[in-house]
Protein backbone atom coordinates (compact mmCIF):
# COMPACT_ATOMS: atom_id res chain seq x y z
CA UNK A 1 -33.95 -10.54 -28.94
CA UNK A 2 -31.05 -9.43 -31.24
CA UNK A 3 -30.57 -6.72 -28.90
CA UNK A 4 -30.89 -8.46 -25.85
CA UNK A 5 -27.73 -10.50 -27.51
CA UNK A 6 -25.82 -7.44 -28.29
CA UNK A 7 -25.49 -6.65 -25.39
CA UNK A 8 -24.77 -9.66 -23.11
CA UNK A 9 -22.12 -9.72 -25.92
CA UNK A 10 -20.60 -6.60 -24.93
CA UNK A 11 -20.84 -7.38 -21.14
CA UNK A 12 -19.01 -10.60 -21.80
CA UNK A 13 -16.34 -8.68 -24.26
CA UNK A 14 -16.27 -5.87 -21.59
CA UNK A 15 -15.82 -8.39 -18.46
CA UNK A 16 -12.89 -10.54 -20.66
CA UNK A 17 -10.88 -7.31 -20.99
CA UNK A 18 -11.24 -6.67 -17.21
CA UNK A 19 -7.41 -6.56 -15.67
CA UNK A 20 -5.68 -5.96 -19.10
CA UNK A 21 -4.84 -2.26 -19.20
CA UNK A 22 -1.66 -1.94 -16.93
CA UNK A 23 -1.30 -0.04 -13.40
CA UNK A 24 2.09 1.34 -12.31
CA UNK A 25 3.57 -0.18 -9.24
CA UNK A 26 6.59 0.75 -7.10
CA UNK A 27 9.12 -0.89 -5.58
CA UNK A 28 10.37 -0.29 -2.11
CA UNK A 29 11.82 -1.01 1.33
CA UNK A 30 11.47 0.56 4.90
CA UNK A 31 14.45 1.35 7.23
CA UNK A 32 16.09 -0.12 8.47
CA UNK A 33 15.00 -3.07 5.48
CA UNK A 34 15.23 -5.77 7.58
CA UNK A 35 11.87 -6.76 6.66
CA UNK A 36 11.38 -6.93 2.96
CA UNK A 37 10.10 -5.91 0.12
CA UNK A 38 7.41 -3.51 0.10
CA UNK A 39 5.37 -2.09 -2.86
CA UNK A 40 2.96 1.27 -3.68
CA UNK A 41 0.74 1.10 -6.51
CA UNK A 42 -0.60 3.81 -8.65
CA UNK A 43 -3.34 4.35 -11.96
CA UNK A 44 -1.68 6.98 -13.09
CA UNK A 45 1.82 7.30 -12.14
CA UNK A 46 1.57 10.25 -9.90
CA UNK A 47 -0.81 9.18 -7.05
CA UNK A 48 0.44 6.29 -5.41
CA UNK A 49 -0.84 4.06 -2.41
CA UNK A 50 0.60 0.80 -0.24
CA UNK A 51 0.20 -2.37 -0.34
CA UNK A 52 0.13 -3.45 3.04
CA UNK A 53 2.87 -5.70 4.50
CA UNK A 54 6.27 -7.16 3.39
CA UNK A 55 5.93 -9.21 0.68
CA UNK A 56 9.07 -11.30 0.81
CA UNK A 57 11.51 -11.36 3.71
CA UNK A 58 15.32 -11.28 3.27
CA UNK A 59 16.96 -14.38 4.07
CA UNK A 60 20.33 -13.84 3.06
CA UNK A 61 22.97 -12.01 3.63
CA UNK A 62 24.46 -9.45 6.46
CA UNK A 63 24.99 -12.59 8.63
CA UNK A 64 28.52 -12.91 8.46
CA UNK A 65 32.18 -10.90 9.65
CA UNK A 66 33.67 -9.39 6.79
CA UNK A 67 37.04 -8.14 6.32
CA UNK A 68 37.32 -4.69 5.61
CA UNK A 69 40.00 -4.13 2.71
CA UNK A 70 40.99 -0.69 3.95
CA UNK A 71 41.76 -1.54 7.38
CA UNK A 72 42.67 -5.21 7.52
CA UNK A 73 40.51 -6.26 9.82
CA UNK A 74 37.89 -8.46 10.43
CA UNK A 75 34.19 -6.08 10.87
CA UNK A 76 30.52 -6.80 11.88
CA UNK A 77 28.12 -6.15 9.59
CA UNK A 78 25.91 -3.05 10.60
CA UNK A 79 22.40 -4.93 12.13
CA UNK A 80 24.38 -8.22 12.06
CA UNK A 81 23.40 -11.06 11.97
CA UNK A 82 20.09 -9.64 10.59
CA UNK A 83 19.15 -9.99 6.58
CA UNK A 84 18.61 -7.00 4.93
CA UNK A 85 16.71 -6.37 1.63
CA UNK A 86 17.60 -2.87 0.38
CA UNK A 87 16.93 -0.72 -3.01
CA UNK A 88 14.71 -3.33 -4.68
CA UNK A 89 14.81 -3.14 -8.46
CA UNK A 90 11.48 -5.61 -10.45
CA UNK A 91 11.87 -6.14 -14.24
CA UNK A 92 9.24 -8.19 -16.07
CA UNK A 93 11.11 -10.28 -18.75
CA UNK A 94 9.73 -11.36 -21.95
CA UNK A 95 8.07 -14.51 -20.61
CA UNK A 96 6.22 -12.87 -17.72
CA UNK A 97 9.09 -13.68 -14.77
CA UNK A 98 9.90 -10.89 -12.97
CA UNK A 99 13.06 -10.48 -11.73
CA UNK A 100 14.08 -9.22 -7.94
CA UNK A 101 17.89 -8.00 -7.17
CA UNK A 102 18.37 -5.55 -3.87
CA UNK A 103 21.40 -4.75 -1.76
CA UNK A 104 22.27 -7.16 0.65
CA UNK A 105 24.17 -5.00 3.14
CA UNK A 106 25.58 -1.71 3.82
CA UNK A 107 29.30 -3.01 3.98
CA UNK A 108 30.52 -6.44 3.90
CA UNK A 109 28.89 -8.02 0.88
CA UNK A 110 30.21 -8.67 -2.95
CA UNK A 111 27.19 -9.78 -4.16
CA UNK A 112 23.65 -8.57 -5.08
CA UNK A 113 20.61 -10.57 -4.25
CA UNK A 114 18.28 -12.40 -6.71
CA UNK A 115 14.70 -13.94 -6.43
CA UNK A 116 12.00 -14.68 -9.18
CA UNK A 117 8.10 -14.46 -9.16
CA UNK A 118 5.87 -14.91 -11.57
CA UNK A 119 2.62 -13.37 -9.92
CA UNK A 120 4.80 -11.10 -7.32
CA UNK A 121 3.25 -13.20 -4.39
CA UNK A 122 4.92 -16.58 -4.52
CA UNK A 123 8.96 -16.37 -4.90
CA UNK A 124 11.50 -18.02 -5.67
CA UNK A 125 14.61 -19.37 -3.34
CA UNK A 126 16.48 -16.12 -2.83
CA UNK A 127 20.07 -16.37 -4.32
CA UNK A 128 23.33 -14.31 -3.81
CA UNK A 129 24.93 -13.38 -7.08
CA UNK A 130 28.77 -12.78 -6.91
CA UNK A 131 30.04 -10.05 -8.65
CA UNK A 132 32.96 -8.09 -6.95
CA UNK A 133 34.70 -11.36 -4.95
CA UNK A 134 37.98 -10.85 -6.51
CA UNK A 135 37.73 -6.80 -6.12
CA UNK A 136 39.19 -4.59 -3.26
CA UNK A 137 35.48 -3.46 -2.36
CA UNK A 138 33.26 -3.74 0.88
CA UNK A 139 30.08 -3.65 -0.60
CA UNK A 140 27.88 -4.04 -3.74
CA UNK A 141 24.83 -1.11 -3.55
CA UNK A 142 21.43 -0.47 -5.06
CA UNK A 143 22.08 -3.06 -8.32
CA UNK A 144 19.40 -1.92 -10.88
CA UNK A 145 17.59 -4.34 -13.86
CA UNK A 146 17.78 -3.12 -17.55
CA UNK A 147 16.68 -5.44 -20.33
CA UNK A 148 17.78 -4.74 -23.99
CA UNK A 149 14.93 -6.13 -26.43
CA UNK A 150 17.21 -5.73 -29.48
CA UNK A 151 20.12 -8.72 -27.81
CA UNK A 152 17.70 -9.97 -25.62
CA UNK A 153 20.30 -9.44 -22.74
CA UNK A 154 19.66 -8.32 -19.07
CA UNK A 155 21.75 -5.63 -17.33
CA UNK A 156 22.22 -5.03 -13.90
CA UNK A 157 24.23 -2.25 -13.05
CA UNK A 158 25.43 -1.49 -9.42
CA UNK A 159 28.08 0.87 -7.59
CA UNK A 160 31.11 -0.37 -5.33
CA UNK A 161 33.62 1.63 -3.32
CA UNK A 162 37.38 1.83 -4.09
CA UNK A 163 40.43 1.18 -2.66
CA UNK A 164 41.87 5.00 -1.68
CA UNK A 165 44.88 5.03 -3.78
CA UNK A 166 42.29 5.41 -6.70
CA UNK A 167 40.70 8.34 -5.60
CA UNK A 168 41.26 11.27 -7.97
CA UNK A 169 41.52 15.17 -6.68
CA UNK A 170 37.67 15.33 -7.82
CA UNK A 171 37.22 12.66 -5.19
CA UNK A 172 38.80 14.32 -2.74
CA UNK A 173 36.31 17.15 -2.74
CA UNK A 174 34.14 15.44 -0.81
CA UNK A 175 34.96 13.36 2.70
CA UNK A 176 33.21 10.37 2.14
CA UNK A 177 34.36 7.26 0.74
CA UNK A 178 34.06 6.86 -3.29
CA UNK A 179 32.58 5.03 -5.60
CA UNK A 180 32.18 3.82 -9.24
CA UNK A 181 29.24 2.22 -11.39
CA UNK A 182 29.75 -1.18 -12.29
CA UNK A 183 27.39 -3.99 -14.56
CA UNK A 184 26.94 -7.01 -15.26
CA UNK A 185 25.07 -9.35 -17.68
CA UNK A 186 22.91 -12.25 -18.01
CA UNK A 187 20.44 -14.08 -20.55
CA UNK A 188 18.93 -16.25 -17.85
CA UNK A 189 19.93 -15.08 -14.25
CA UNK A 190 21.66 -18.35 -13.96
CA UNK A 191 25.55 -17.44 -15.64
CA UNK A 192 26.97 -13.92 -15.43
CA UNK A 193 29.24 -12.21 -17.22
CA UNK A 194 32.38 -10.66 -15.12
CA UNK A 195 31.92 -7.81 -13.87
CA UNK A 196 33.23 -4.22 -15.86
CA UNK A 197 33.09 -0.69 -14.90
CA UNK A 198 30.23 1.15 -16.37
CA UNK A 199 30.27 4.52 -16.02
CA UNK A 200 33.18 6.91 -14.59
CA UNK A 201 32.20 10.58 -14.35
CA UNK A 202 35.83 10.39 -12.83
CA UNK A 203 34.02 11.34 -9.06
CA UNK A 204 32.60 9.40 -6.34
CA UNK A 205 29.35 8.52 -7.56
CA UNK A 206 26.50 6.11 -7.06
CA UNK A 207 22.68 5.12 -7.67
CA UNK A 208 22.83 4.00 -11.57
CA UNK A 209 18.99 4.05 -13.62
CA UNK A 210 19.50 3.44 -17.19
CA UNK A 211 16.33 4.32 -19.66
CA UNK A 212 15.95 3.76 -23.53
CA UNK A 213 14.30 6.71 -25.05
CA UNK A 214 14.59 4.99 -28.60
CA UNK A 215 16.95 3.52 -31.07
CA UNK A 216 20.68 4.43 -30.30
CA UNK A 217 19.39 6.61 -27.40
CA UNK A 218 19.95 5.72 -23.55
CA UNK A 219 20.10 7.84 -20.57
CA UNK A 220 21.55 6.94 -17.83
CA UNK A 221 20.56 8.91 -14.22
CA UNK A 222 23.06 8.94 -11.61
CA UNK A 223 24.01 10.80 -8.51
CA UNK A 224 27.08 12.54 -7.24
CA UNK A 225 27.52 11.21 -4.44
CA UNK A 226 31.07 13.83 -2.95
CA UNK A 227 29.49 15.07 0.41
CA UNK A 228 29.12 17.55 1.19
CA UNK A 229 28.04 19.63 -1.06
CA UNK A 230 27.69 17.89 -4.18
CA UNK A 231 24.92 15.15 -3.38
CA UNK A 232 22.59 15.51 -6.43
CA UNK A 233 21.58 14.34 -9.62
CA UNK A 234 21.97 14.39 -13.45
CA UNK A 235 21.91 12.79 -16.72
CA UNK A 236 24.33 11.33 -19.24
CA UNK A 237 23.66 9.93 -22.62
CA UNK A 238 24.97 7.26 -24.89
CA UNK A 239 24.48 5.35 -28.27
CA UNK A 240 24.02 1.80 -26.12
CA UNK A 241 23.19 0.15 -23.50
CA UNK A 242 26.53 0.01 -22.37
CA UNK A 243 27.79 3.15 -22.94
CA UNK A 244 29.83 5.31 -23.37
CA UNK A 245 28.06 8.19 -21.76
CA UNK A 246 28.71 11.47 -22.13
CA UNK A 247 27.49 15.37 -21.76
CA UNK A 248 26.06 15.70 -18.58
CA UNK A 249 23.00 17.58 -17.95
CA UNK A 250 21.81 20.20 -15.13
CA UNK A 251 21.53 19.12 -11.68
CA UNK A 252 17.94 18.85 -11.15
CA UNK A 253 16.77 17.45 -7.62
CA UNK A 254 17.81 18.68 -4.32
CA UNK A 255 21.01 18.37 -2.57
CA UNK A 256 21.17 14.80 -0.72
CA UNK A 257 18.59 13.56 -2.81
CA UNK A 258 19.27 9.81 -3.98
CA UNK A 259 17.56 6.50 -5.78
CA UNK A 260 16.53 8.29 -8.80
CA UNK A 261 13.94 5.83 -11.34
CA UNK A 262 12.03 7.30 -14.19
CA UNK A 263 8.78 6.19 -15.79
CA UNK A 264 7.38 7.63 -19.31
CA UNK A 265 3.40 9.15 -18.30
CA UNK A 266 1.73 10.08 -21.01
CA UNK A 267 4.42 12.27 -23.33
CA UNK A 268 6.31 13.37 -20.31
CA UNK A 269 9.47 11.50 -17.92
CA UNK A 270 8.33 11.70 -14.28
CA UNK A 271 11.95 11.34 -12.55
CA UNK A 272 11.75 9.77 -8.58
CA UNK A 273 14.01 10.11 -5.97
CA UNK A 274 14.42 9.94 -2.15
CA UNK A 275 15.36 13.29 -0.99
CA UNK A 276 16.63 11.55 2.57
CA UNK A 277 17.27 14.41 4.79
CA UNK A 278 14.31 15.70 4.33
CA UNK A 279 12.34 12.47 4.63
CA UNK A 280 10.11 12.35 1.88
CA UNK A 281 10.29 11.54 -2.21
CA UNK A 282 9.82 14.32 -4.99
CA UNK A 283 9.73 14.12 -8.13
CA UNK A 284 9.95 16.24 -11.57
CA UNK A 285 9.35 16.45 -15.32
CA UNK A 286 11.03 16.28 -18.20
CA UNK A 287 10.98 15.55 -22.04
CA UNK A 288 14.05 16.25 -23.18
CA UNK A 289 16.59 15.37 -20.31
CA UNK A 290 18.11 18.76 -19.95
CA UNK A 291 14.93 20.97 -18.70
CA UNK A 292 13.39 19.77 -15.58
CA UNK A 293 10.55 21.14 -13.98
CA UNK A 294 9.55 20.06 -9.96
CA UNK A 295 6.38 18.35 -9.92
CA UNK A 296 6.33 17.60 -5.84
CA UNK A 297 2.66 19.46 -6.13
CA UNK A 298 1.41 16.84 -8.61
CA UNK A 299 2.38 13.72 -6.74
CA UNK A 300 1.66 12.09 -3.21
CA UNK A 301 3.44 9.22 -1.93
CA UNK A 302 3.13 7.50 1.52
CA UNK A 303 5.81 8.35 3.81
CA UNK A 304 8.49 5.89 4.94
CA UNK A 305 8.69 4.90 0.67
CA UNK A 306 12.55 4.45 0.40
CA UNK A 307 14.24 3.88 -2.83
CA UNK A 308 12.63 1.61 -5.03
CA UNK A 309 11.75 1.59 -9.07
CA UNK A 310 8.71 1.86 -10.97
CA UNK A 311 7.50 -0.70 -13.38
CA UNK A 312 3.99 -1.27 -15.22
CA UNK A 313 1.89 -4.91 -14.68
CA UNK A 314 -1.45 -5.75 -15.92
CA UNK A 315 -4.50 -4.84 -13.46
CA UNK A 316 -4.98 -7.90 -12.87
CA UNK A 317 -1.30 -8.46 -11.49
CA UNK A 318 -2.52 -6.14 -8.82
CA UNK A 319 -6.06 -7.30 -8.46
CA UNK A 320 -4.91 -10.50 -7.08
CA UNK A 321 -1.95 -9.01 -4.75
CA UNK A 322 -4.83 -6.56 -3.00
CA UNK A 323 -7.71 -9.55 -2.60
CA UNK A 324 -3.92 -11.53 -0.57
């Protein structure tokens, strides 16, 4: 009899635990992200799979003429008057809310969009956040969540073009328009603080993922962005959260590779990114930040995946979104 009890103990103990160890999921959208947010889910951070369908349609945004600063003139959005949801970046907070921002447009907006969920099904009203209104910019891309524990403050750091006059002879090595990093900040994605520049490598450069790697130790990925030639990736390092960063690392993914998120697995970084020409993601390894090894033979990730970040949830999280 005691034993009998034992074990419908541990069957109970063992079925209470079920959904608590977390899963790794990945956000994403599919061109040309007019319809949404899309995710991939994975056990082990390598080895990912879909989650079929959008699951939360743009509603905002790309609708309206915009007037281009450089030219004067009054421009239609490109897939006007369609909404867009591009680059989605998910942060759980400390209560359990996650947090949605993604680009609202290729050219046209100053503003990042913003929804809230707290089971990643059911959403909040989507909101556009202002950031660059008073700037000389056409566009707000790829904004990107980073939450510091220690002041219990939310980043979101972006990249915006600017005005030609600013461009520097590093600039100029490439033919495409330029760009800087920019960020923001917020306690409770309700007041922001004004916008600042972030980080200035003193090029055209885009695609901002900050990571803490411990106390007084952040990396921040980003990607040169002068084409051609120079569209890659690397690392910089600071004290804090908001900088400054400094000794850059290697170039480590291929040329025209962009969207770069990282994710600890085990005691190694696994670093993302989109390598667009080629259509497809890779990947590679690293512990330190200056040695990285290509891992594309240890991964697999469904085609059409376009830039998105990883985050961990609790099986259960996931449980429910596969039984929708």
């Amino acid at each position: 009899m005691m034993k009998k009890m034992l074990l419908m103990l541990s069957v109970a103990a063992l079925l209470g635990c079920a959904g608590t160890k977390d899963v790794y999921m990945f956000t994403s959208h599919r061109e040309p992200a007019l319809d949404g947010l899309h995710f991939l889910y994975s056990h082990d951070g390598l080895h990912w799979d879909s989650l079929p369908g959008s699951w939360l349609r743009p509603q905002i945004g790309n609708k309206e003429l915009y007037r281009n600063y450089a030219t004067g003139k009054m421009e239609t959005p490109k897939y006007h008057p369609n909404s867009m949801m591009r680059d989605p970046s998910i942060l759980q907070g400390p209560d359990g809310t996650f947090h949605l921002v993604w680009t609202l447009s290729w050219a046209g907006e100053k503003g990042f969009g913003y929804a809230s969920s707290k089971d990643l099904i059911h959403w909040s009203e989507q909101r556009k956040v202002m950031v660059m209104a008073d700037s000389l910019t056409n566009n707000v891309w790829a904004p990107e969540l980073f939450y510091d524990e220690g002041q219990k403050l939310y980043y979101i750091i972006w990249s915006s073009g600017i005005p030609r006059e600013r461009y520097t002879e590093a600039d100029k090595l490439g033919t495409n328009g330029c760009h800087r990093a920019y960020y923001t900040t917020t306690r409770d994605f309700k007041t922001f603080a004004p916008a600042k520049p972030y980080y200035d490598p003193g090029f055209n450069s885009i695609d901002g993922f900050l990571l803490k790697r411990g106390e007084q130790d952040y990396v921040l990925i980003i990607k040169d962005n002068r084409k051609p030639g120079y569209s890659d990736l690397f690392c910089v390092f600071g004290k804090s959260p908001e900088g400054p960063f400094g000794n850059p690392s290697v170039k480590f993914a291929p040329t025209y590779s962009e969207g770069p998120c990282a994710v600890k697995v085990g005691d190694e970084w696994i670093i993302y990114f989109d390598v667009y020409r080629q259509g497809r993601y890779g990947a590679v390894s690293t512990r330190d930040f200056q040695t990285f090894t290509p891992i594309d033979d240890r991964i697999s990730i469904p085609a059409g995946h376009k830039h998105g970040t990883v985050f961990r949830v609790k099986e259960r999280v996931l449980k429910k979104m596969l039984k929708q």
